[in-house]
Protein backbone atom coordinates (compact mmCIF):
# COMPACT_ATOMS: atom_id res chain seq x y z
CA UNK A 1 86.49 33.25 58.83
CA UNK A 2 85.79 30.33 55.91
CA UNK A 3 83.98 27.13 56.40
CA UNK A 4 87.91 25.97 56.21
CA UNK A 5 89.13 28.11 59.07
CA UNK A 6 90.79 30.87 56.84
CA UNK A 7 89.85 34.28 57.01
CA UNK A 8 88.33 35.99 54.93
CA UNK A 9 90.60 38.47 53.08
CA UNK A 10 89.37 42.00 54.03
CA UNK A 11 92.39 44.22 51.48
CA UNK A 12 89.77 46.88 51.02
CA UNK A 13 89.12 49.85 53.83
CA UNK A 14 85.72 48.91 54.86
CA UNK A 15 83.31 52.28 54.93
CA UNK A 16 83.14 52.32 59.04
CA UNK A 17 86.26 51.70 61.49
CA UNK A 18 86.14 48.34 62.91
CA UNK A 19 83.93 46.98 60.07
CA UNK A 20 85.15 43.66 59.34
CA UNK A 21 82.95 40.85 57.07
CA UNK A 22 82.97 36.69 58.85
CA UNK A 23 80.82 33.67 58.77
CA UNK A 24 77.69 34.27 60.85
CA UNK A 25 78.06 32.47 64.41
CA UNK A 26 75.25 31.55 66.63
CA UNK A 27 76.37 34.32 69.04
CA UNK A 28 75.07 36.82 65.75
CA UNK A 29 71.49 35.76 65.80
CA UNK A 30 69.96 37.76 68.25
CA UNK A 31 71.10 41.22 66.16
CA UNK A 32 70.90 39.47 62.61
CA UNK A 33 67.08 38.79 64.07
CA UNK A 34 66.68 42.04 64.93
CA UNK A 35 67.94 43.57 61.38
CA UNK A 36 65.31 41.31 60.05
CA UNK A 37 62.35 42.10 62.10
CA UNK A 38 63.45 45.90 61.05
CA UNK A 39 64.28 45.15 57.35
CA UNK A 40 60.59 43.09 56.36
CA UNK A 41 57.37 43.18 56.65
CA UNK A 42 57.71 38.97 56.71
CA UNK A 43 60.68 38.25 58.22
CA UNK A 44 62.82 35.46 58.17
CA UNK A 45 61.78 32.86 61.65
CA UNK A 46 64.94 32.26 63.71
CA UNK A 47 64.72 28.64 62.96
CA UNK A 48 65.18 29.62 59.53
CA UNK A 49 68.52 31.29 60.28
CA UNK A 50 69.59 28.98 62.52
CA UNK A 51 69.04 26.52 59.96
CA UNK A 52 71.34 27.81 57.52
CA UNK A 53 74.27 28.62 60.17
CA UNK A 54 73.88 25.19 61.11
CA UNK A 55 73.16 23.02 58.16
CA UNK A 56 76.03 21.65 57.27
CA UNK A 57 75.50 21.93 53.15
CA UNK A 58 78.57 23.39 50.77
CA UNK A 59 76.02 25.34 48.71
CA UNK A 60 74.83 27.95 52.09
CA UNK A 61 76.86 30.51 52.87
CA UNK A 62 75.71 33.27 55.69
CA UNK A 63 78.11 36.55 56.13
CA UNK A 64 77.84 39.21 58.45
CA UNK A 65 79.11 42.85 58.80
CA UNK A 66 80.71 43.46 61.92
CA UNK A 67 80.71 47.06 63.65
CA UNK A 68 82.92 46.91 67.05
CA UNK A 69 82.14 43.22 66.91
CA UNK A 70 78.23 43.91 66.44
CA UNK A 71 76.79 42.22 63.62
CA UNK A 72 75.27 45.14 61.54
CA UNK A 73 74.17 43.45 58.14
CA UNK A 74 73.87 40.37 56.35
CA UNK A 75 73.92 38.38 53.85
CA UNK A 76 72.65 34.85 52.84
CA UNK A 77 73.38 33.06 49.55
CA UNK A 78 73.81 29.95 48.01
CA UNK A 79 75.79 28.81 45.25
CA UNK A 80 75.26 25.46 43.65
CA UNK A 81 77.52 25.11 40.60
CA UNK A 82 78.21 28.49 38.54
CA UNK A 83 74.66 29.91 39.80
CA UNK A 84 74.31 32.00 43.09
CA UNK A 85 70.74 32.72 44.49
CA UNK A 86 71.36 35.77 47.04
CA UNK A 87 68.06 34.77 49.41
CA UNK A 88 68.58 37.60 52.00
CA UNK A 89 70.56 40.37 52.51
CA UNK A 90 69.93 43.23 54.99
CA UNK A 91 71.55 46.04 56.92
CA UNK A 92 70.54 47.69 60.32
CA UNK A 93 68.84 50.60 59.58
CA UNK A 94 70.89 52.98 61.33
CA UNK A 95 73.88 52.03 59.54
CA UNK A 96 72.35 52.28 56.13
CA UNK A 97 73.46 54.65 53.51
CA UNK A 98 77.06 54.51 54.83
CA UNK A 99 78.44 51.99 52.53
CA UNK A 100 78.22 48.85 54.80
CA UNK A 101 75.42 47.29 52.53
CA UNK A 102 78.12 48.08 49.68
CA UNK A 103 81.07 46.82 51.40
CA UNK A 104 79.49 43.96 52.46
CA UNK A 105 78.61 43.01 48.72
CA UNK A 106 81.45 43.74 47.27
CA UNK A 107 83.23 40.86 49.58
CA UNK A 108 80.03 38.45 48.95
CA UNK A 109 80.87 39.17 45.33
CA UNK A 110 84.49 38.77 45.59
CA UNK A 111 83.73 35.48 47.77
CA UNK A 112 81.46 34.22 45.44
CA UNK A 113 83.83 34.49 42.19
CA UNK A 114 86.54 32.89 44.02
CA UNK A 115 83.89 29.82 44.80
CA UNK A 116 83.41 29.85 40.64
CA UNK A 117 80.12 31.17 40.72
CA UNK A 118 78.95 32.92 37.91
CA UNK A 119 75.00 33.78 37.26
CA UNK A 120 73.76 35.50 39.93
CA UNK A 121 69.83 36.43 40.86
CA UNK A 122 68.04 37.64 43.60
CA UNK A 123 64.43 39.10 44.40
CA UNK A 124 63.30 42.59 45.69
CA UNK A 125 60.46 43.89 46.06
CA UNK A 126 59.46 46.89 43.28
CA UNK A 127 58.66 49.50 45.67
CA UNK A 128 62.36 49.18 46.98
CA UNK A 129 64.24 51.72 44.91
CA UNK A 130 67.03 51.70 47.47
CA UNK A 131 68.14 48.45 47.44
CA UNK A 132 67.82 48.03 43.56
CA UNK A 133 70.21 51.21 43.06
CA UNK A 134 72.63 49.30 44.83
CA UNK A 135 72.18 46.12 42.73
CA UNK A 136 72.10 47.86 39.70
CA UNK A 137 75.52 49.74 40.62
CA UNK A 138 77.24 45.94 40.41
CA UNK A 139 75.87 45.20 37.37
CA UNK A 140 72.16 43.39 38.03
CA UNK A 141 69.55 44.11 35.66
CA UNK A 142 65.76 43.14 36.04
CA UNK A 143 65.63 39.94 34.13
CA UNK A 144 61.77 39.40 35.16
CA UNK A 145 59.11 39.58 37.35
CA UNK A 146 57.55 37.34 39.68
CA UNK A 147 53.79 38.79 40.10
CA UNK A 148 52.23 38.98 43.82
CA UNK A 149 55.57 37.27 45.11
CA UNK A 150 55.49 39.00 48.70
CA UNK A 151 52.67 37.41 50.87
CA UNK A 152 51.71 39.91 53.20
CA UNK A 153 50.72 42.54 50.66
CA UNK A 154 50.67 40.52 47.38
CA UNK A 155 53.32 43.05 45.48
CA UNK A 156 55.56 42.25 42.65
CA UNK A 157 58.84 41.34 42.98
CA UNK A 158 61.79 42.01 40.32
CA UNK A 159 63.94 39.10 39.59
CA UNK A 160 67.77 40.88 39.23
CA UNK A 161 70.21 38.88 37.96
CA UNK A 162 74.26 39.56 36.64
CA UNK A 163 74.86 37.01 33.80
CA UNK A 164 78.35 36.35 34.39
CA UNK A 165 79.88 37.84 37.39
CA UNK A 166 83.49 37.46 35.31
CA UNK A 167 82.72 40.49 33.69
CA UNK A 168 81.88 42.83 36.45
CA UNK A 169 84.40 44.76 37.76
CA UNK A 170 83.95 44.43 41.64
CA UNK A 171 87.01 46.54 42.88
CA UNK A 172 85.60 49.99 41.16
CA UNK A 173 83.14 49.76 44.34
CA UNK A 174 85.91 48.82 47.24
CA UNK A 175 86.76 52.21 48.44
């Protein structure tokens, strides 16, 4: 469901039955926490989260991934203009490698074009191969590096970033 009430258009099959992709609701936190304490070494504090549910700003925008009503994975972003900064984004670890983390930003994607934004970045850490496969399938590219970003172990992070969302061609990764 939209900050406006309407739902959020899911035309695609999602990858698991019952998947379906909504605004995060307070009654989410307690599994969204959970995905993050599984997800990083310096997770996220609940006040954090609840923050951004909360907060009522424009620019924050919080989806989850829904499995039989379960809240699965994530994903927190903000979009100020054209620009999108994707802050987190994370999927329970049991349901990884099944297309959820896909699914799930294919509609933050779709969302976010709709919303005009254009330039998109986002941070992950360099030993994560996984998650930067799936970036770069969408069209991210390493556009720097922010040295001894992560705190807890002092390791590099990439900067990815898509230039202009406009000319990435989302639906190729629906089904």
């Amino acid at each position: 469901m939209s900050k406006d009430g309407t739902r959020i258009e899911n035309e695609t099959a999602p990858p698991l039955t019952g998947i379906e992709i909504d605004f995060m609701r307070g009654s989410d936190l307690r599994a969204v926490m959970e995905i993050e304490r599984q997800s990083f070494s310096c997770p996220w504090s609940e006040a954090t989260f609840r923050q951004e549910i909360n907060w009522d700003n424009p620019c924050s925008h919080v989806l989850v991934a829904r499995h039989n009503q379960a809240p699965v994975a994530f994903i927190i972003f903000w979009i100020v203009e054209d620009e999108v900064h994707i802050a987190n984004f994370a999927v329970f670890p049991a349901c990884r490698r099944q297309g959820v983390g896909t699914y799930l930003l294919v509609k933050s994607l779709e969302y976010i074009r709709e919303r005009g934004g254009r330039k998109i970045f986002l941070e992950v850490r360099v030993s994560n191969i996984p998650a930067q496969n799936l970036y770069r399938k969408f069209g991210f590219k390493i556009a720097s590096i922010r040295k001894r970003y992560y705190t807890d172990n002092g390791e590099d992070a990439y900067v990815f970033c898509i230039p202009d969302l406009r000319k990435v061609q989302i639906s190729k990764w629906e089904n």
